[in-house]
Protein backbone atom coordinates (compact mmCIF):
# COMPACT_ATOMS: atom_id res chain seq x y z
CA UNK A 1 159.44 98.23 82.82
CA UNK A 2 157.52 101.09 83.69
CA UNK A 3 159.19 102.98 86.99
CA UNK A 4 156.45 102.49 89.34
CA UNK A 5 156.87 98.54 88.84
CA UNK A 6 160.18 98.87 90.61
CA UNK A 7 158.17 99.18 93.90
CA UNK A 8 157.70 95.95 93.64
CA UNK A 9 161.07 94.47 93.69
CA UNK A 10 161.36 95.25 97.48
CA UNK A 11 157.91 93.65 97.89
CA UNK A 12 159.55 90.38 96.38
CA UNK A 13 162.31 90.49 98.56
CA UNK A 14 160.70 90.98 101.71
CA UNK A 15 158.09 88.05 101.03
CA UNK A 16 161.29 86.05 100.33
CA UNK A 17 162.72 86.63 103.15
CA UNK A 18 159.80 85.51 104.92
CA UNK A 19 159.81 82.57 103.70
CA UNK A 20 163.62 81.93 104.25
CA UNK A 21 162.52 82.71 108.39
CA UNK A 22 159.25 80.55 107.75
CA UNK A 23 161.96 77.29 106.94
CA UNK A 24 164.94 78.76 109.41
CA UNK A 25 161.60 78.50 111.81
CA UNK A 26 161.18 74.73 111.26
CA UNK A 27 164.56 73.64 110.64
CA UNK A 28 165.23 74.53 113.92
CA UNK A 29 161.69 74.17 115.75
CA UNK A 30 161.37 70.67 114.68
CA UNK A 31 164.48 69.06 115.49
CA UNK A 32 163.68 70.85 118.72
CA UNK A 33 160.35 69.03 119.20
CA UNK A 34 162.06 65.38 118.34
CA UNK A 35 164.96 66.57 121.14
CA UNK A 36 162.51 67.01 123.61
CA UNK A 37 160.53 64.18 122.55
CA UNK A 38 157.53 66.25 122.46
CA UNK A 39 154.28 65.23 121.18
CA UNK A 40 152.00 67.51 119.49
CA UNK A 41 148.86 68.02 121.66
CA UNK A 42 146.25 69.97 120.52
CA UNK A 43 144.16 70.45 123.36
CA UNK A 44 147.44 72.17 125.10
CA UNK A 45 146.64 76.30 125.87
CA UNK A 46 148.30 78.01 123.17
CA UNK A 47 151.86 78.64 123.67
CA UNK A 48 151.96 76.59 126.25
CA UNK A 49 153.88 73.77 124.52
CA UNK A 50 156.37 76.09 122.67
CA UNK A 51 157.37 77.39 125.69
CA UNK A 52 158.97 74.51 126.37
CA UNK A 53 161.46 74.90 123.45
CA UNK A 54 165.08 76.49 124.06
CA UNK A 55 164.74 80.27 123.76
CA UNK A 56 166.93 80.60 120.23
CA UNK A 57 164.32 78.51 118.53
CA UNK A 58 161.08 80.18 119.27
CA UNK A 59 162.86 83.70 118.85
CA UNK A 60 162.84 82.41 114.97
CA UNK A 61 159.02 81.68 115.73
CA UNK A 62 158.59 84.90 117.34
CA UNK A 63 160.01 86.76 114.36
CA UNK A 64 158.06 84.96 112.01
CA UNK A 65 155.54 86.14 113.48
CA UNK A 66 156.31 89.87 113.53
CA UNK A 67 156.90 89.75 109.43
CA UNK A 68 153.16 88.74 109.36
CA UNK A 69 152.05 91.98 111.13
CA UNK A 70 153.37 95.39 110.11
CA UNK A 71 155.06 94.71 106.98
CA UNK A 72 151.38 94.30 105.91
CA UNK A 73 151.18 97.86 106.18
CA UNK A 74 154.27 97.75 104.04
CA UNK A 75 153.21 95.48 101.09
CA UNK A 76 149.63 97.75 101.17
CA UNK A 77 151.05 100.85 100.41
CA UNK A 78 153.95 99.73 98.18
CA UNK A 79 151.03 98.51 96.26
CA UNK A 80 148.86 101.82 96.36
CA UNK A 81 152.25 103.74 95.20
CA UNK A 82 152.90 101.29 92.22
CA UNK A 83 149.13 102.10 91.68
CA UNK A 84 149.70 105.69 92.02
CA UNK A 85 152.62 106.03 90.02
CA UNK A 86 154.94 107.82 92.21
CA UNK A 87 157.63 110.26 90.45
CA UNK A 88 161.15 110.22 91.57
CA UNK A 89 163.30 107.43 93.39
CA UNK A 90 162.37 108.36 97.24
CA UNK A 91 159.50 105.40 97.00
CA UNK A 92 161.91 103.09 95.81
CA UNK A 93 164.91 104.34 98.36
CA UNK A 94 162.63 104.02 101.81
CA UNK A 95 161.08 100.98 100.46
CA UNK A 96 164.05 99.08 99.55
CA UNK A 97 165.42 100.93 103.40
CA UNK A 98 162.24 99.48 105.67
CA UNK A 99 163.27 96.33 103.82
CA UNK A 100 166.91 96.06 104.77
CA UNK A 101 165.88 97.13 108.31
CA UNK A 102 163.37 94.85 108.31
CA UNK A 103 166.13 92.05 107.65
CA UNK A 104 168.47 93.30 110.43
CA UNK A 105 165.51 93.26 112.84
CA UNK A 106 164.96 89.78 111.81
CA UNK A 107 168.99 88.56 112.08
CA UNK A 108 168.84 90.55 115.25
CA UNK A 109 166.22 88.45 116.88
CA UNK A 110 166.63 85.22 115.31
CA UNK A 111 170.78 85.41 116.58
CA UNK A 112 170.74 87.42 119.68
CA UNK A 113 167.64 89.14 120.39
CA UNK A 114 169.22 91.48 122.34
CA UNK A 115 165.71 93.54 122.71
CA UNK A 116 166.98 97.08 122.78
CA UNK A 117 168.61 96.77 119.47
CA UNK A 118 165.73 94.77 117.85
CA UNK A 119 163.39 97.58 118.99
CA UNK A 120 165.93 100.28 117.32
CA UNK A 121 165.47 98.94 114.05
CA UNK A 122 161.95 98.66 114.98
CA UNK A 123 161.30 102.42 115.10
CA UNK A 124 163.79 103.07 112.77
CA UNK A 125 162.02 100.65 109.99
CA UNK A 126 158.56 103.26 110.57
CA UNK A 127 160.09 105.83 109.43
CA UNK A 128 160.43 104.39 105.85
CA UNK A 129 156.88 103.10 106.33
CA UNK A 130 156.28 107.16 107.26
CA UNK A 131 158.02 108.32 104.27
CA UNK A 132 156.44 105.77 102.23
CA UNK A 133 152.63 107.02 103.58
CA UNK A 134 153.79 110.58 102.77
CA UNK A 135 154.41 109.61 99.37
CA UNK A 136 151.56 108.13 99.02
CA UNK A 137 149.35 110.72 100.34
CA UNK A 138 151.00 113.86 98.36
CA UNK A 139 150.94 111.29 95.02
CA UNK A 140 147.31 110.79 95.21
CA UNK A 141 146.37 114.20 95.74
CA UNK A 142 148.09 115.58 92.78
């Protein structure tokens, strides 16, 4: 397998692990719902109705959320560096890194959300995303 292609192994895991919070999301959130006997009712403001549910099941929701936002950034230029062809393993160290942070941050908020340690491994997961834009940048220039 060419080198490059290794790039994409933490691209794999980190859409995998998406979808294990996408069904840890609704095997809590619905069970939820029946509890509080709600029905679905879509003329409700959104939100509104989630609200509603305890706080540990729409933090799973809530983080769900977050690994459709800047891990887009991530999967883009993983994909411009297995493009690119980087040389070396420091693409495949800080991607496989903003990966496992990305993980914690998701444990952390889905168990405890403790917010000041969920924001932590947010800034420290952009500095792999950094590294991983530097890369990309001094690649594509040579």
């Amino acid at each position: 397998m060419n080198d490059s292609l290794q790039l994409l192994g933490p691209v794999i895991a980190l859409v995998a692990w998406s979808q294990v919070m996408w069904l840890w999301m609704y095997a809590t959130r619905i069970p939820a719902m029946i509890a509080a006997k709600m029905k679905p009712d879509p003329n409700a403001p959104r939100g509104e109705q989630m609200a509603q549910l305890p706080a540990s099941v729409r933090w799973k929701a809530d983080n769900y959320n977050h690994l459709m936002e800047q891990p887009t950034v991530f999967y883009a230029i993983v994909i411009t560096l297995v493009l690119l062809g980087p040389s070396g393993d420091t693409a495949w160290v800080l991607a496989w890194s903003y990966v496992a942070l990305r993980v914690a941050h998701s444990l952390t908020q889905a168990l405890v959300n403790k917010i000041e340690l969920r924001f932590l491994l947010f800034v420290l997961s952009n500095i792999p995303l950094i590294g991983l834009t530097y890369e990309a940048v001094i690649t594509f220039l040579r």
